[in-house]
C-alpha atoms as a PDB file:
ATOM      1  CA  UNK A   1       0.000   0.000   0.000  1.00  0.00           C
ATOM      2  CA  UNK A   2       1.077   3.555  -0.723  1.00  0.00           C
ATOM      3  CA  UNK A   3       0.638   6.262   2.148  1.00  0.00           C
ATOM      4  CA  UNK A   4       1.804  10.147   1.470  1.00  0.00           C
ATOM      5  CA  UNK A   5       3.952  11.645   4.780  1.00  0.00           C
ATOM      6  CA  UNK A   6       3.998  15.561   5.255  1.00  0.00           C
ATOM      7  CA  UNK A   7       6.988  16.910   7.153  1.00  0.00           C
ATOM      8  CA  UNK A   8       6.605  20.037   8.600  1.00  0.00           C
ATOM      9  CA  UNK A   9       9.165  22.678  10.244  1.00  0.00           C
ATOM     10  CA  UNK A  10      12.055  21.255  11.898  1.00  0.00           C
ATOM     11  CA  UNK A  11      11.358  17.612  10.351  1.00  0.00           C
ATOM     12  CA  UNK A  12      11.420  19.208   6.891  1.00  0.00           C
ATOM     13  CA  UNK A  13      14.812  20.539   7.230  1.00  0.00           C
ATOM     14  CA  UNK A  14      16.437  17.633   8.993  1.00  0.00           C
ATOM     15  CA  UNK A  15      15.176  15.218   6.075  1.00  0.00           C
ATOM     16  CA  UNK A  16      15.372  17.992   3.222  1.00  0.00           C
ATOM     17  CA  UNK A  17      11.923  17.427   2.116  1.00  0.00           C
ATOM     18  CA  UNK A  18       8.534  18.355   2.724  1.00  0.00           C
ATOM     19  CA  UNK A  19       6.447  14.952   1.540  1.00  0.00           C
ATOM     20  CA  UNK A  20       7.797  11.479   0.753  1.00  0.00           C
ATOM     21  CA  UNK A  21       5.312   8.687  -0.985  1.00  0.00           C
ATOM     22  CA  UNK A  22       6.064   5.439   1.814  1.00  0.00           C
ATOM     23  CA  UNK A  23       5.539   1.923   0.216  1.00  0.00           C
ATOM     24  CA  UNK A  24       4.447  -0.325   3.093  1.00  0.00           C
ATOM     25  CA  UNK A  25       3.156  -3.627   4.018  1.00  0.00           C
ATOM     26  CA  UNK A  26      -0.784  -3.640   4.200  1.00  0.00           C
ATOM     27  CA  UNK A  27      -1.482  -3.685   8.009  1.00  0.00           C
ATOM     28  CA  UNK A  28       1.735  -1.011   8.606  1.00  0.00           C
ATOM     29  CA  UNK A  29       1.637   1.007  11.527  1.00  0.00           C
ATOM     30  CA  UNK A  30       2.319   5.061  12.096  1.00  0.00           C
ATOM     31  CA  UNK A  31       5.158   3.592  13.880  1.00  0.00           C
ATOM     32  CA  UNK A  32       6.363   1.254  11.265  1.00  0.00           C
ATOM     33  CA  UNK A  33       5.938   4.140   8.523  1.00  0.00           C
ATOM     34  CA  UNK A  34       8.098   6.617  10.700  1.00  0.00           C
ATOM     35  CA  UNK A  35      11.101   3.768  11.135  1.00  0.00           C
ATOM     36  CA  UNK A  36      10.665   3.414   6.890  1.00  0.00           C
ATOM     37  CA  UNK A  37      11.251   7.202   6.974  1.00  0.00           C
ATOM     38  CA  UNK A  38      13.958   7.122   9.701  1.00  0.00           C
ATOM     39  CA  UNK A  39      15.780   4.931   7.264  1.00  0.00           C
ATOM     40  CA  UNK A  40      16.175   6.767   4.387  1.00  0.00           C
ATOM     41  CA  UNK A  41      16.518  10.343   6.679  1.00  0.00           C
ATOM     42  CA  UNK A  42      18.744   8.721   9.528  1.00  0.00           C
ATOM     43  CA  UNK A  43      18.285  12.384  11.196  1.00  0.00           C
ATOM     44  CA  UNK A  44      14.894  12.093  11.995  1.00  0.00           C
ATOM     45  CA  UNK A  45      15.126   8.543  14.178  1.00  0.00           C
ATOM     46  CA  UNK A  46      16.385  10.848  17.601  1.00  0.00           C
ATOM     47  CA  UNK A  47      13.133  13.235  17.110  1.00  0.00           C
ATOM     48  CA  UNK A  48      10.110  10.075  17.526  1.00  0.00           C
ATOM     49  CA  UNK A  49      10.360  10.359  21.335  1.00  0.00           C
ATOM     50  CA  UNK A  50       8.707  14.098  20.820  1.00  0.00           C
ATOM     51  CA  UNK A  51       6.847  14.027  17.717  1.00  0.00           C
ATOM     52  CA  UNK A  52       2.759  13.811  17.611  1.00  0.00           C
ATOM     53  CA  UNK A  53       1.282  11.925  14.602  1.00  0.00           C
ATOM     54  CA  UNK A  54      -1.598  13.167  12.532  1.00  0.00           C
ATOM     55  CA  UNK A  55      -3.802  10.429   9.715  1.00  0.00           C
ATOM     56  CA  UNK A  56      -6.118  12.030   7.386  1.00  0.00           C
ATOM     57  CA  UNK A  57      -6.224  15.012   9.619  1.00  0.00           C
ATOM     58  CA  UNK A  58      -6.940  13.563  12.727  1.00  0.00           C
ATOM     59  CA  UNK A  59      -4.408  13.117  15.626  1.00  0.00           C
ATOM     60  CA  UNK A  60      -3.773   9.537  16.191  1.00  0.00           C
ATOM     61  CA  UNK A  61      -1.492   6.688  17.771  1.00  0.00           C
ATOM     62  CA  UNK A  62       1.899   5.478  16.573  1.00  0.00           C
ATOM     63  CA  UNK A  63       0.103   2.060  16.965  1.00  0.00           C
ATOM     64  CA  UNK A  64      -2.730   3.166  14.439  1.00  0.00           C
ATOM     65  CA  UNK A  65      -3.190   0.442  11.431  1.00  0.00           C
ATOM     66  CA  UNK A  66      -2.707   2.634   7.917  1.00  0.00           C
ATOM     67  CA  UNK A  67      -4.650   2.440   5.149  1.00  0.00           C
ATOM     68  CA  UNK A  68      -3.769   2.798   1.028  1.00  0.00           C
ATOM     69  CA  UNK A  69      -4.166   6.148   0.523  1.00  0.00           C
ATOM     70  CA  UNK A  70      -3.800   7.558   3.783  1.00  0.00           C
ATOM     71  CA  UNK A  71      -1.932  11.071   4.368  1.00  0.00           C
ATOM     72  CA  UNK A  72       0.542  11.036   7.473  1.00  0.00           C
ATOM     73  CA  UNK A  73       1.771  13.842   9.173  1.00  0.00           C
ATOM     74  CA  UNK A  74       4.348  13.936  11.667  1.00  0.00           C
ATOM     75  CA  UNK A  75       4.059  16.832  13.515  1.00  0.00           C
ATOM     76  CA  UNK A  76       6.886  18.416  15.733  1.00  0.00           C
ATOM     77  CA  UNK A  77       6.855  20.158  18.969  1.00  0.00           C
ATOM     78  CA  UNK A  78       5.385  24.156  18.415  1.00  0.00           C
ATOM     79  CA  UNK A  79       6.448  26.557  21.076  1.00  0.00           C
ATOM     80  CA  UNK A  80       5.962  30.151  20.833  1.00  0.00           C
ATOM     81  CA  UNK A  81       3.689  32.594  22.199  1.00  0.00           C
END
């Protein structure tokens, strides 16, 4: 299955792109799509422990089950006032 990742901010520097088309396994996790990122932008493994994830939208779980089709967003920490 095919899923389209958004990187925003910080995440878009470190990898040097804003969206990436993932090729996973039907039945891939959030989790699994971010270590299939992680691999091919090695910078972006030490940011997981603070990132939020985002399907379709919609905050979710690392441990959320993707679908074909679905947009991911991994969304970094926001400060500011």
């Amino acid at each position: 299955m095919t899923v389209r990742v958004r990187l925003f901010a910080s995440l878009r520097e470190v990898a040097g792109v804003g969206e990436a088309a993932l090729e996973l396994a039907p039945g891939a996790t959030a989790e699994e799509a971010f270590r299939h990122l992680a691999q091919s932008h090695p910078h972006l493994a030490s940011r997981r422990p603070s990132l939020a994830v985002a399907i379709n939208r919609r905050y979710a779980h690392f441990d959320a089950v993707l679908s074909d089709g679905d947009e991911l967003v991994f969304i970094p920490p926001v400060s500011g006032g």
